[in-house]
N, C-alpha and C. Protein backbone atom coordinates (compact mmCIF):
# COMPACT_ATOMS: atom_id res chain seq x y z
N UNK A 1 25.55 -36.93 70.47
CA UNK A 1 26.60 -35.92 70.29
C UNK A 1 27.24 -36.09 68.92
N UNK A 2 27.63 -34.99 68.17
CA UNK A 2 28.46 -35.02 67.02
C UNK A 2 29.66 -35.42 67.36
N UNK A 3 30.18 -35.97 66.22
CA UNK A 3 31.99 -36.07 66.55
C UNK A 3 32.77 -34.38 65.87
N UNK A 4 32.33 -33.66 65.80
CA UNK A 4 32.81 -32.42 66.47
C UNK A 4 32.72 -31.93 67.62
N UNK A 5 31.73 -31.98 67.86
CA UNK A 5 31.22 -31.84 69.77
C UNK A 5 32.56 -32.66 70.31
N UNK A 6 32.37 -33.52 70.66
CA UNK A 6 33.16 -35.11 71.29
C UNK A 6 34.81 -34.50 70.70
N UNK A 7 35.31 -33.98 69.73
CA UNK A 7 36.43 -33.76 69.65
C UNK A 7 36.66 -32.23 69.96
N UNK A 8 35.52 -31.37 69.88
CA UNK A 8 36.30 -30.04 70.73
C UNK A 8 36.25 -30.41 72.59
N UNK A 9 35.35 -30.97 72.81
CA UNK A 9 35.45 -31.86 73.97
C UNK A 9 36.76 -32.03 74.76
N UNK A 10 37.43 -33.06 73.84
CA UNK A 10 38.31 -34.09 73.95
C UNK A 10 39.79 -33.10 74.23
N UNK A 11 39.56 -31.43 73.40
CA UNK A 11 40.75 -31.28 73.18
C UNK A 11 40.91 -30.32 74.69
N UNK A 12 39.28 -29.49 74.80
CA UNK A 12 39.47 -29.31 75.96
C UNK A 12 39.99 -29.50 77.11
N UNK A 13 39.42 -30.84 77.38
CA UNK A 13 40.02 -31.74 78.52
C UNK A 13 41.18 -31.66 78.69
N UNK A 14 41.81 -32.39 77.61
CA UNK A 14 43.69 -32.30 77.25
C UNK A 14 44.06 -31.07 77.66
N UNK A 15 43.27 -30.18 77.24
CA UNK A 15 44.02 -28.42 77.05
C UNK A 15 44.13 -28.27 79.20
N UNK A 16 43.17 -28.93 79.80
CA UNK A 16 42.80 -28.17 81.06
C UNK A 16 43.83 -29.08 81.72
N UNK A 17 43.73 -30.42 81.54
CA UNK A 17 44.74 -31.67 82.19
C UNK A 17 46.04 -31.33 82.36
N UNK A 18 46.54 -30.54 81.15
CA UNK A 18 48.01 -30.41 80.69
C UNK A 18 48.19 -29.06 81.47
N UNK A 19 47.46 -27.92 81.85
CA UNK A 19 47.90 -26.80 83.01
C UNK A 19 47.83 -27.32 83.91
N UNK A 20 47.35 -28.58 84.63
CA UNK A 20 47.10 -28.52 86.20
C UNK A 20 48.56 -29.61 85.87
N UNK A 21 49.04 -30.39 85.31
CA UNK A 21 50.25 -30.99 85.48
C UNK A 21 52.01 -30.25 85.30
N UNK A 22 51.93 -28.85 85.70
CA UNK A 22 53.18 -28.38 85.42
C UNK A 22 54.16 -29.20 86.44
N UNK A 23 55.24 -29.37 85.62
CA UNK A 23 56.48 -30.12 86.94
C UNK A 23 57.20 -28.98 87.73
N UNK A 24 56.95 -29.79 89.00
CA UNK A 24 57.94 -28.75 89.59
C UNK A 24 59.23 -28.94 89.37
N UNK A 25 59.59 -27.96 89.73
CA UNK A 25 61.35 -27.15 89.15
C UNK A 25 62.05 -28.08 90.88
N UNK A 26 63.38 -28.86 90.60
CA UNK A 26 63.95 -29.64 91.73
C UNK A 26 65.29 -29.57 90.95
N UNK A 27 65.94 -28.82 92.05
CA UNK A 27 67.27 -28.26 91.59
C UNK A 27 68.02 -28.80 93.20
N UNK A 28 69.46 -29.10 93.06
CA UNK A 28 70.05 -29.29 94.33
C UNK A 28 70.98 -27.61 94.37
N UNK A 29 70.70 -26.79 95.55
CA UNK A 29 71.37 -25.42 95.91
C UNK A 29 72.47 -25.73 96.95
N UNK A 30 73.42 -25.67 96.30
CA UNK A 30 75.09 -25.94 97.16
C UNK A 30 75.64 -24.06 97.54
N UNK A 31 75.97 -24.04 98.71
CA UNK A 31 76.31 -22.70 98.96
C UNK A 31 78.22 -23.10 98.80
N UNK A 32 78.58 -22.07 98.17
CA UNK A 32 79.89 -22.11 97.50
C UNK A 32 80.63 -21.26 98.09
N UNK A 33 79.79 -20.20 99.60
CA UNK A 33 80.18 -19.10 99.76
C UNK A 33 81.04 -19.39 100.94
N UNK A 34 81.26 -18.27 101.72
CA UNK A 34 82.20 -18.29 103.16
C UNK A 34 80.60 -18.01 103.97
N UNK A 35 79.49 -17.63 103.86
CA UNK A 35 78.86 -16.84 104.39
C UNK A 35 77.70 -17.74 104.83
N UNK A 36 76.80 -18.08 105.84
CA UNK A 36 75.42 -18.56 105.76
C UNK A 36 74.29 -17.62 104.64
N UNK A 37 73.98 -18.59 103.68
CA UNK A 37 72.22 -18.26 103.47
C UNK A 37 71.31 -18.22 104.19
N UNK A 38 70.71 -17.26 104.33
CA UNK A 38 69.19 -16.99 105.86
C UNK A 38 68.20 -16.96 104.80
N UNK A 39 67.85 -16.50 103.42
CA UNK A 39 66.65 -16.29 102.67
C UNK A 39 67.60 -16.72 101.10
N UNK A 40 66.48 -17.16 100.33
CA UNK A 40 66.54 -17.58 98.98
C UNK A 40 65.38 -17.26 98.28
N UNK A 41 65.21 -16.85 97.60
CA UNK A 41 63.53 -16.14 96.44
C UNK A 41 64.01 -16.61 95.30
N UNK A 42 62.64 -16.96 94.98
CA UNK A 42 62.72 -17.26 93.13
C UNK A 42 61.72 -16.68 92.52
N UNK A 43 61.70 -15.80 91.57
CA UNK A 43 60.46 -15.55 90.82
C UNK A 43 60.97 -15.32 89.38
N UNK A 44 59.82 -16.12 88.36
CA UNK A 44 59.91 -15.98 87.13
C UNK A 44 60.50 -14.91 86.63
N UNK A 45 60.85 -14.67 85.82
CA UNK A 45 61.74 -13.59 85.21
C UNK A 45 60.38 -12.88 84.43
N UNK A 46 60.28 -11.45 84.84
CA UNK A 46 59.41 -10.36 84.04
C UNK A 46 58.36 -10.65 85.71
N UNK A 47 58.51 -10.98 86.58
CA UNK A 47 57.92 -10.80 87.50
C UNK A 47 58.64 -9.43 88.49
N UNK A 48 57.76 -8.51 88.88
CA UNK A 48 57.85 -7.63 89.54
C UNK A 48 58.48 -7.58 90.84
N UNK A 49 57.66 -8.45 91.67
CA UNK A 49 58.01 -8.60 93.22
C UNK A 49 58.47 -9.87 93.34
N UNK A 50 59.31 -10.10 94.27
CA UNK A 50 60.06 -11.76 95.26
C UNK A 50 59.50 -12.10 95.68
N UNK A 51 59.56 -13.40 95.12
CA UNK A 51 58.11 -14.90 95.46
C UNK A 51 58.61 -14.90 96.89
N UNK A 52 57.90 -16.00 98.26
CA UNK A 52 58.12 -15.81 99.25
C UNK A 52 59.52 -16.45 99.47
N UNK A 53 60.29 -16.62 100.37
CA UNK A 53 61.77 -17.30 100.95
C UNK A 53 61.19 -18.45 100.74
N UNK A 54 62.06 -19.01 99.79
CA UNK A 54 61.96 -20.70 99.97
C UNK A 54 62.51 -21.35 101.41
N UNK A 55 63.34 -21.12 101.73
CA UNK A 55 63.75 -21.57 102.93
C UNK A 55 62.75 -21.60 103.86
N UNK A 56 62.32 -20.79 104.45
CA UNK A 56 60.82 -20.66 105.24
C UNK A 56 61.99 -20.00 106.83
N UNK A 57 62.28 -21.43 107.37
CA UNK A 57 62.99 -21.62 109.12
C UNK A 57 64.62 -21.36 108.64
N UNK A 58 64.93 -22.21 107.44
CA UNK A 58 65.91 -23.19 107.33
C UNK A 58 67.09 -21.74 106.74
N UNK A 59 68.07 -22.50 106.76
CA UNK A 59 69.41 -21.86 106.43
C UNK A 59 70.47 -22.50 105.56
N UNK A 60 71.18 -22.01 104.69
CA UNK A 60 72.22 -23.07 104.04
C UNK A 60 73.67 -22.66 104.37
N UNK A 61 74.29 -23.16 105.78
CA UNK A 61 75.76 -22.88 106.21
C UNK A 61 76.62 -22.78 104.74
N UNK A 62 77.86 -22.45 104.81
CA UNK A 62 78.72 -22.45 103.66
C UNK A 62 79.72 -24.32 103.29
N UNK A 63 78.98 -24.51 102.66
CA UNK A 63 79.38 -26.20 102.43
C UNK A 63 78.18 -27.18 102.01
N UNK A 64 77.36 -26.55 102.32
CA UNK A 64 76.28 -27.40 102.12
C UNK A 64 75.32 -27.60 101.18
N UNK A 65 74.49 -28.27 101.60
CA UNK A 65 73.60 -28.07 99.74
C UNK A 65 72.41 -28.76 100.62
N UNK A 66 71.38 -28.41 99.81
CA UNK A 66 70.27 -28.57 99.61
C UNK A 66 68.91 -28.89 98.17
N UNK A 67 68.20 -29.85 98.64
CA UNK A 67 67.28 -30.16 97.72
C UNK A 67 66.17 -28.56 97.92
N UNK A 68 66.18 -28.10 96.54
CA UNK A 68 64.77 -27.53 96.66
C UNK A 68 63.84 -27.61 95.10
N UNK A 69 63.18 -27.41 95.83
CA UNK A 69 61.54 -27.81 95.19
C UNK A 69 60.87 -26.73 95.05
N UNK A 70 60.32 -26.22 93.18
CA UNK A 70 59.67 -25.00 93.47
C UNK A 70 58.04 -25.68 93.00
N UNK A 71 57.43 -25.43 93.45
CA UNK A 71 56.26 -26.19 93.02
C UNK A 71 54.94 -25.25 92.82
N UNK A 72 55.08 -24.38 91.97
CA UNK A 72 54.30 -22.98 91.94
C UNK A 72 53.08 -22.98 90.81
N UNK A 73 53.58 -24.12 89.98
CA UNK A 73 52.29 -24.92 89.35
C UNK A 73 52.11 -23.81 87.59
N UNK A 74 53.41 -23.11 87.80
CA UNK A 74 54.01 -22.49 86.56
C UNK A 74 54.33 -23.01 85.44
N UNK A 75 54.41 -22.94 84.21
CA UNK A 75 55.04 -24.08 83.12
C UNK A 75 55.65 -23.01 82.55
N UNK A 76 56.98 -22.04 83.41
CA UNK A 76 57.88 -21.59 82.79
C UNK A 76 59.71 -21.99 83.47
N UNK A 77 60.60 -21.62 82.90
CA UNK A 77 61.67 -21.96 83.33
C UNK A 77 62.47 -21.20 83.72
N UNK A 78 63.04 -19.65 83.08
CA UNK A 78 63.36 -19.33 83.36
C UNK A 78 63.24 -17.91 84.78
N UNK A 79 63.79 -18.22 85.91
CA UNK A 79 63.70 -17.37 86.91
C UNK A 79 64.84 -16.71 87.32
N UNK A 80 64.46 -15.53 88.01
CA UNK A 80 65.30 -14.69 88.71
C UNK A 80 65.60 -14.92 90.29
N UNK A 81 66.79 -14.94 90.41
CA UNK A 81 67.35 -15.37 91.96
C UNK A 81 67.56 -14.64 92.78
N UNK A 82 67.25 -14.39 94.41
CA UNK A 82 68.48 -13.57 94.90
C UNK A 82 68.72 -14.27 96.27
N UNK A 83 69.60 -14.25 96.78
CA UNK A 83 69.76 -14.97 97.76
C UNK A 83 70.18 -13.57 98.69
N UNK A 84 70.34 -13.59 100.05
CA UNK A 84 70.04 -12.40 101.06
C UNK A 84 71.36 -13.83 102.46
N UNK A 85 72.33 -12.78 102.91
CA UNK A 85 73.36 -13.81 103.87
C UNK A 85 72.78 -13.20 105.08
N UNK A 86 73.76 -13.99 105.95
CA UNK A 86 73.74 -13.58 107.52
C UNK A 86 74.56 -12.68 107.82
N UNK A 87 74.09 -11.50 108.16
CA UNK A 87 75.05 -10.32 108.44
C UNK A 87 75.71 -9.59 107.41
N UNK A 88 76.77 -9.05 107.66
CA UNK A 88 77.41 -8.14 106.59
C UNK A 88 78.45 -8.56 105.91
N UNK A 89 78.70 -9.73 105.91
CA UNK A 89 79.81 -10.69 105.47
C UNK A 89 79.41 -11.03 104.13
N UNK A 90 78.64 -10.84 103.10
CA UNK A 90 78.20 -10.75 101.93
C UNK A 90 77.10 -10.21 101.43
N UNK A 91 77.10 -9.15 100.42
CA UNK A 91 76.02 -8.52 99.93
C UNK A 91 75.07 -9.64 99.11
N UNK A 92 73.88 -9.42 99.03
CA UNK A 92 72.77 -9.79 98.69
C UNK A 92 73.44 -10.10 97.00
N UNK A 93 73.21 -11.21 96.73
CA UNK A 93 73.41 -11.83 95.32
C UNK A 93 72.25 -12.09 94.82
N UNK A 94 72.05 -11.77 92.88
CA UNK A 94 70.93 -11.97 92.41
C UNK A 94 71.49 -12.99 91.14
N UNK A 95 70.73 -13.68 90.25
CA UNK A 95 71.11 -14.47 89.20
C UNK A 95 70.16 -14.91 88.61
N UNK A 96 69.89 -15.11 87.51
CA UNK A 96 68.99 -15.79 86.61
C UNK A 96 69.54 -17.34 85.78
N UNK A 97 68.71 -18.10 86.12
CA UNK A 97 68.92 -19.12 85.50
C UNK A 97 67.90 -19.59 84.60
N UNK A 98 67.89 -20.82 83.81
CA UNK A 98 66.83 -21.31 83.27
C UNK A 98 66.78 -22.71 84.55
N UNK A 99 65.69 -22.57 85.42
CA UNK A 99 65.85 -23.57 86.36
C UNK A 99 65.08 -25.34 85.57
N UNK A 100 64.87 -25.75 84.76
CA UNK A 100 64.33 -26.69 83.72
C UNK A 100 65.41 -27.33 83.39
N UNK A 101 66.81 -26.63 83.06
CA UNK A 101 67.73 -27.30 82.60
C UNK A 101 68.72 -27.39 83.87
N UNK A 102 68.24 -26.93 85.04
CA UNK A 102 69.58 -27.38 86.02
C UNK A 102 69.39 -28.20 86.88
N UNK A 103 70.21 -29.15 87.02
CA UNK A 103 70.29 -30.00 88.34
C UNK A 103 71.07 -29.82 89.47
N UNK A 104 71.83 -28.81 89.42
CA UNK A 104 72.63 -28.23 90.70
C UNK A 104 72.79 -26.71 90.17
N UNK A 105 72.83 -25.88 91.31
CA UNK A 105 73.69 -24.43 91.32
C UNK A 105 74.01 -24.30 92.29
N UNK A 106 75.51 -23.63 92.54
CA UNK A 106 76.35 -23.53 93.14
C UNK A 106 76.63 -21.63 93.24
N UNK A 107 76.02 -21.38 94.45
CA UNK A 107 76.26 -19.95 94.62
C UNK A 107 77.78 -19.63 94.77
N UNK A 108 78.30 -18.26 94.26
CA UNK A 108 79.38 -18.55 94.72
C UNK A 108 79.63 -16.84 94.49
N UNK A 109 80.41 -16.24 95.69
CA UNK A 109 80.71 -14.98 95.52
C UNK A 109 81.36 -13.95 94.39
């Protein structure tokens, strides 16, 4: 093999290694509200449709917080939020953050 071969090679590898290692996004979500959270969505910003409910079962009463984990294998940061309550006791809230630089968000009416 040439050492051009062996170094477009080399950079390949690197190039393919470095997409399959994106970090996931681990933010702590504190509800700030009076209201239960029933659904939470995140999708990249310039995305069309709402990624699925992170929550899945789960719920975030008003007081509480939670670890979440987006693990979508993306290497971008900034996303669009919306969170969806229980009943009619708060309208559907949306927000954009850069989720890379946060370690907590705190919903709050």
């Amino acid at each position: 093999m040439t050492i051009k071969f062996k170094l477009i090679v080399a950079a390949a590898i690197t190039l393919c290694s470095g997409a399959a290692l994106a970090d996931d996004l681990v933010f702590t979500l504190k509800n700030g509200t009076k209201s239960v959270v029933n659904n939470f969505h995140a999708s990249p910003v310039g995305v069309d449709n709402w990624e699925d409910d992170i929550f899945g079962r789960d719920a975030l009463a008003p007081g509480e917080s939670m670890k979440i984990t987006i693990a979508d294998g993306r290497s971008v940061c900034s996303y669009d939020m919306r969170f969806e309550f229980q009943g009619d006791d708060l309208e559907t809230l949306e927000d954009q953050q850069n989720l890379c630089e946060l370690g907590e968000y705190t919903i709050t009416e």
